[in-house]
N, C-alpha and C. Protein backbone atom coordinates (compact mmCIF):
# COMPACT_ATOMS: atom_id res chain seq x y z
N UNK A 1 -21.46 27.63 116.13
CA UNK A 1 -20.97 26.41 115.50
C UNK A 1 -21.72 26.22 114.18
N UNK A 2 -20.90 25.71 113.16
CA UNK A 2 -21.70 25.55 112.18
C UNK A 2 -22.59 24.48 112.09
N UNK A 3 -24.05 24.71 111.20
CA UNK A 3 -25.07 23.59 111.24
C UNK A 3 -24.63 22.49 110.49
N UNK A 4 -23.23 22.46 109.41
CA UNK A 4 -23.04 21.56 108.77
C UNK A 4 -22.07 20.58 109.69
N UNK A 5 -21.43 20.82 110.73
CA UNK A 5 -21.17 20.69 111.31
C UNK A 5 -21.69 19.64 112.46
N UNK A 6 -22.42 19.68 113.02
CA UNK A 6 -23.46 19.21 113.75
C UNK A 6 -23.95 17.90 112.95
N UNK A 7 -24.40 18.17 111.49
CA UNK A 7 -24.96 17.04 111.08
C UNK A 7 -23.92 15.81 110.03
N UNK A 8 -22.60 16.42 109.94
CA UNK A 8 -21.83 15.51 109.43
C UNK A 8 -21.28 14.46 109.89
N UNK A 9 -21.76 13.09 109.49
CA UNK A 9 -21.22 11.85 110.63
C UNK A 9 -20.03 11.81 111.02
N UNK A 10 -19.67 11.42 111.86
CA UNK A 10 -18.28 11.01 112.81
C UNK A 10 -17.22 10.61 111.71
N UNK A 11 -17.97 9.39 110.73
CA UNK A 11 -16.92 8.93 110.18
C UNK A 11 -16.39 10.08 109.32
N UNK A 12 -16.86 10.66 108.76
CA UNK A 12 -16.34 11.21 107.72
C UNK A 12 -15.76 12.64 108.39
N UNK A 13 -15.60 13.07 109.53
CA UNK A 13 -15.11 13.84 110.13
C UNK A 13 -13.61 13.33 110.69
N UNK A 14 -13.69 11.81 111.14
CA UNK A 14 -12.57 11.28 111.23
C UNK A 14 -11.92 11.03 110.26
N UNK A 15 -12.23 10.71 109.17
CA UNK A 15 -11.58 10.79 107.83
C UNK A 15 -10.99 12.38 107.38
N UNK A 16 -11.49 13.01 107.90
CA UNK A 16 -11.11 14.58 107.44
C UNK A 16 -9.78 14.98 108.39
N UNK A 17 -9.85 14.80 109.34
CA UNK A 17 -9.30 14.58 110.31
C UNK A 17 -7.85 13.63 110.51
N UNK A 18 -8.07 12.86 109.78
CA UNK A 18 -6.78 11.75 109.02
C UNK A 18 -6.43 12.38 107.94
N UNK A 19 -7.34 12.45 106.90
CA UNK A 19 -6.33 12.74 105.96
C UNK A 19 -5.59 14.33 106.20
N UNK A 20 -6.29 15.29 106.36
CA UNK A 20 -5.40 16.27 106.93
C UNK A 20 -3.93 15.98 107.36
N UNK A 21 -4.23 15.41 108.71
CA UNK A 21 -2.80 15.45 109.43
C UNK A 21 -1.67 14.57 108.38
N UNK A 22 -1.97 13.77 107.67
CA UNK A 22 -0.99 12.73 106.57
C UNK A 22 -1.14 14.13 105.65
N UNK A 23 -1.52 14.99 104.64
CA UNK A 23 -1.55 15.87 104.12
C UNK A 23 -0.40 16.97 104.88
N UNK A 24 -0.88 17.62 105.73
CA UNK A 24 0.07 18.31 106.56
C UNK A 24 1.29 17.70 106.88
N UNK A 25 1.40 16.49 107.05
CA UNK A 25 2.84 15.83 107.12
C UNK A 25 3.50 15.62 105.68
N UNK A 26 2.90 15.69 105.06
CA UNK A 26 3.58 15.30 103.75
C UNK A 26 4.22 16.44 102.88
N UNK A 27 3.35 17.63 103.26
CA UNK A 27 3.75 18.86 103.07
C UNK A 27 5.10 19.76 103.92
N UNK A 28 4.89 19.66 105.01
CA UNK A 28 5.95 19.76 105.71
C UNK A 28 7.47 18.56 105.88
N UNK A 29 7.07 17.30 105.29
CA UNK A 29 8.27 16.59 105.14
C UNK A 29 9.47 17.10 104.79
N UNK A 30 9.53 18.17 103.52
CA UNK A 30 10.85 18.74 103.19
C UNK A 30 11.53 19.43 104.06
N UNK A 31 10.84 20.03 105.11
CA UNK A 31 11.65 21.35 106.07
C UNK A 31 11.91 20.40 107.51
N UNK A 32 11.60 19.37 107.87
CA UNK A 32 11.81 18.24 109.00
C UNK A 32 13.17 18.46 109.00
N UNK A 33 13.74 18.63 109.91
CA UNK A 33 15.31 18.62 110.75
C UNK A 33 15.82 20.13 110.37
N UNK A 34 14.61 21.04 109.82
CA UNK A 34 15.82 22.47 109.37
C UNK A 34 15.34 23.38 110.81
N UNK A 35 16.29 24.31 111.13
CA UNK A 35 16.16 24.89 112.26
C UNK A 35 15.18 26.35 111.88
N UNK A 36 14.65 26.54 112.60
CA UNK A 36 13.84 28.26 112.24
C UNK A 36 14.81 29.37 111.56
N UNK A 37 15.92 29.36 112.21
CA UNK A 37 17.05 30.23 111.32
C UNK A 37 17.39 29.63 110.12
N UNK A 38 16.74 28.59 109.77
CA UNK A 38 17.47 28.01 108.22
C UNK A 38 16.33 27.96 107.68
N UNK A 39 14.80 28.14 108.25
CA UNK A 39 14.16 28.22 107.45
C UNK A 39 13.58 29.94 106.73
N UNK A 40 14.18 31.25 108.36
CA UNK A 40 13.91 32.25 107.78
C UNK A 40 14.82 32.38 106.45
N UNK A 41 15.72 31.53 106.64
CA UNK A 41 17.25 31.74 105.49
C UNK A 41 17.03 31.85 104.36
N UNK A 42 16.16 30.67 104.44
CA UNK A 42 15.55 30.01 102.81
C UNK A 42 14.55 30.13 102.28
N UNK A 43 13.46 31.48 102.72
CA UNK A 43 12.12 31.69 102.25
C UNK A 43 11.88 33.18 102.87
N UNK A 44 11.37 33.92 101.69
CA UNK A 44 11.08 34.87 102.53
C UNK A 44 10.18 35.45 103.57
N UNK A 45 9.21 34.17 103.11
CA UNK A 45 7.83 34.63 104.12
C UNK A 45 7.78 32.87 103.89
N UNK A 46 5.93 32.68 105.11
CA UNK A 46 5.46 31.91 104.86
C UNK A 46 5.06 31.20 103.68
N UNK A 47 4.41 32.07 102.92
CA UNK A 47 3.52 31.74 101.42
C UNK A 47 4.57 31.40 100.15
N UNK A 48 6.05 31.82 100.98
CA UNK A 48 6.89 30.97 99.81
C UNK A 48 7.28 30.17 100.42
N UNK A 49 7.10 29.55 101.48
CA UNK A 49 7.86 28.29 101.78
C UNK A 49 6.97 27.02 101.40
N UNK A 50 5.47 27.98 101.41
CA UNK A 50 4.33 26.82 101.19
C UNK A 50 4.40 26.52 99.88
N UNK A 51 4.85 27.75 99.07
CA UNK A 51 4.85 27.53 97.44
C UNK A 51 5.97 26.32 96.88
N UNK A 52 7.19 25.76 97.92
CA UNK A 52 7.96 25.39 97.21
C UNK A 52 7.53 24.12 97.92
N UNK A 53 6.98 23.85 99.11
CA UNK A 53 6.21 22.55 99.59
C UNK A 53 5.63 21.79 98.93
N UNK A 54 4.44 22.87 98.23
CA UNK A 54 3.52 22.34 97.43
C UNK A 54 3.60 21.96 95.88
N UNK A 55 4.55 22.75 95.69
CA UNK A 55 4.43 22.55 93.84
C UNK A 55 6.01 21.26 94.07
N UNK A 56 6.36 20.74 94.95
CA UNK A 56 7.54 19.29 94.11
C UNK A 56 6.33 18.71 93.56
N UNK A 57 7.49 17.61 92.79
CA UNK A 57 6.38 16.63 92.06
C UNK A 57 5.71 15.77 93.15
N UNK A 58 5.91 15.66 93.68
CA UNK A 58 5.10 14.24 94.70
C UNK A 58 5.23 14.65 95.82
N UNK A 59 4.25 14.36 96.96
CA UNK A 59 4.42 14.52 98.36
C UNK A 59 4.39 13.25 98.76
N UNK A 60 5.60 12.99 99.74
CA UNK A 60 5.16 11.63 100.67
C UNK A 60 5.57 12.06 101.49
N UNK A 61 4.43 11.44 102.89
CA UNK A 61 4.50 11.29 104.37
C UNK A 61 5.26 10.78 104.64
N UNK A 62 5.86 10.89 106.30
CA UNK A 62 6.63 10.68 107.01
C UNK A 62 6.55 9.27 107.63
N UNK A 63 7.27 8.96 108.68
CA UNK A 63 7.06 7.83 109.19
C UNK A 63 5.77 7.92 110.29
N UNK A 64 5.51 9.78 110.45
CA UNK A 64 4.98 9.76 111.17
C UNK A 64 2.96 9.65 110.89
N UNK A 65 3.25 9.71 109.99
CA UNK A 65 1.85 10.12 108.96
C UNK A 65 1.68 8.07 108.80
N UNK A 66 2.37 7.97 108.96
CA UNK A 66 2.45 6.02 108.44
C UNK A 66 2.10 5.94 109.95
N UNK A 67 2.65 6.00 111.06
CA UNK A 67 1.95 5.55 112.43
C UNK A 67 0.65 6.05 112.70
N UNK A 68 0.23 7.42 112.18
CA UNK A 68 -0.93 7.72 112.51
C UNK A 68 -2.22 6.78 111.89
N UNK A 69 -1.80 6.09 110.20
CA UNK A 69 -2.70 5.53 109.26
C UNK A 69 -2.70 4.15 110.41
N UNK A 70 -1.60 3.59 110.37
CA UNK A 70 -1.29 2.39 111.12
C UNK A 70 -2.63 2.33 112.41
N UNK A 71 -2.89 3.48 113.53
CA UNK A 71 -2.97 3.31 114.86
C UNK A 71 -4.63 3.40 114.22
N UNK A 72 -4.72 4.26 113.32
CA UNK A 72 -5.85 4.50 112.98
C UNK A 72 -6.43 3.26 111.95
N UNK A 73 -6.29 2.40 111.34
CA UNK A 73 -6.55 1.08 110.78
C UNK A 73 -6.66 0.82 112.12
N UNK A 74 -6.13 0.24 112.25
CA UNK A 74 -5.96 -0.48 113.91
C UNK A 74 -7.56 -0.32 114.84
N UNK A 75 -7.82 0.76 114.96
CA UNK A 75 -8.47 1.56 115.58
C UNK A 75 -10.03 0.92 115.19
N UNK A 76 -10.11 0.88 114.26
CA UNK A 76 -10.90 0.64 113.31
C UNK A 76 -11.87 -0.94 112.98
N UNK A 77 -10.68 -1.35 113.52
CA UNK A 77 -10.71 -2.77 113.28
C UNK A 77 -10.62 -3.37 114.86
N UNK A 78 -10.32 -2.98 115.73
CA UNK A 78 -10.26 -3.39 117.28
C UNK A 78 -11.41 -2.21 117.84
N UNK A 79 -11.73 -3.09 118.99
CA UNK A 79 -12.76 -2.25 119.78
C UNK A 79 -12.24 -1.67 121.36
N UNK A 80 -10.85 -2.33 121.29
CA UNK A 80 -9.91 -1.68 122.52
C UNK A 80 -8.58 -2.13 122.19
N UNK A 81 -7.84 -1.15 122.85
CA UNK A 81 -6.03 -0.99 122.05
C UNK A 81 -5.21 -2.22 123.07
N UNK A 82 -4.32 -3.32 122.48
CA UNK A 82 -3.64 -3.61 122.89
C UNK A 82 -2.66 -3.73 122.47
N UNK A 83 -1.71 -3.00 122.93
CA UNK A 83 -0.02 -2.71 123.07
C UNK A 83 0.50 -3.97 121.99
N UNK A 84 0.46 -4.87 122.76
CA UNK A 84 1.56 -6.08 122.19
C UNK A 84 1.14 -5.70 120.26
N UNK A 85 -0.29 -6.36 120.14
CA UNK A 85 -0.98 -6.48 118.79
C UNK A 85 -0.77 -5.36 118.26
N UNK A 86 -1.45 -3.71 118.96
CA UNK A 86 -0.14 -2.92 117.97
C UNK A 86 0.53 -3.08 117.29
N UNK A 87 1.89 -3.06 118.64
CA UNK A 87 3.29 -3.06 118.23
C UNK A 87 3.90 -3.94 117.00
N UNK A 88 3.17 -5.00 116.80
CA UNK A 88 3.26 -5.62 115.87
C UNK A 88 2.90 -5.49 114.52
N UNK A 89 1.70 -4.82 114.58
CA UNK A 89 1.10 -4.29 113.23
C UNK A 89 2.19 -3.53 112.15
């Protein structure tokens, strides 16, 4: 395991950890609803599908990248999850 590892606080591991997955969602937003046969269709490999991911002008997250920020504020700010207060957020 790495030693940097070990000594990097929680928070900022959870932050790495968030923004990633909103990153990874935002990147993959364009190919959401295409089937594996439509995506071998339209790229020839991996490293061009990432190339055309990455270079649009703007990335925005999903709805799903918005529930993760959401649960995670939430999270943050409460010291145990309740449903109702959630759901509302």
């Amino acid at each position: 395991m790495d030693a940097d590892l070990l000594t990097t606080p929680l928070s900022d591991k959870i932050f790495g950890c968030i923004t990633g997955l909103v990153f990874a969602d935002a990147v993959g937003a364009c190919f959401e609803g295409l089937s594996r046969d439509e995506l071998h269709a339209s790229f020839d490999d991996k490293s061009a599908a990432w190339a055309f991911a990455v270079n649009r002008q703007e990335l925005r997250y999903t709805d799903d990248g918005q529930m993760t920020l959401a649960i995670a504020e939430y999270l943050a700010e409460n010291s145990s999850i309740d449903s109702v207060s959630l759901m509302h957020r």
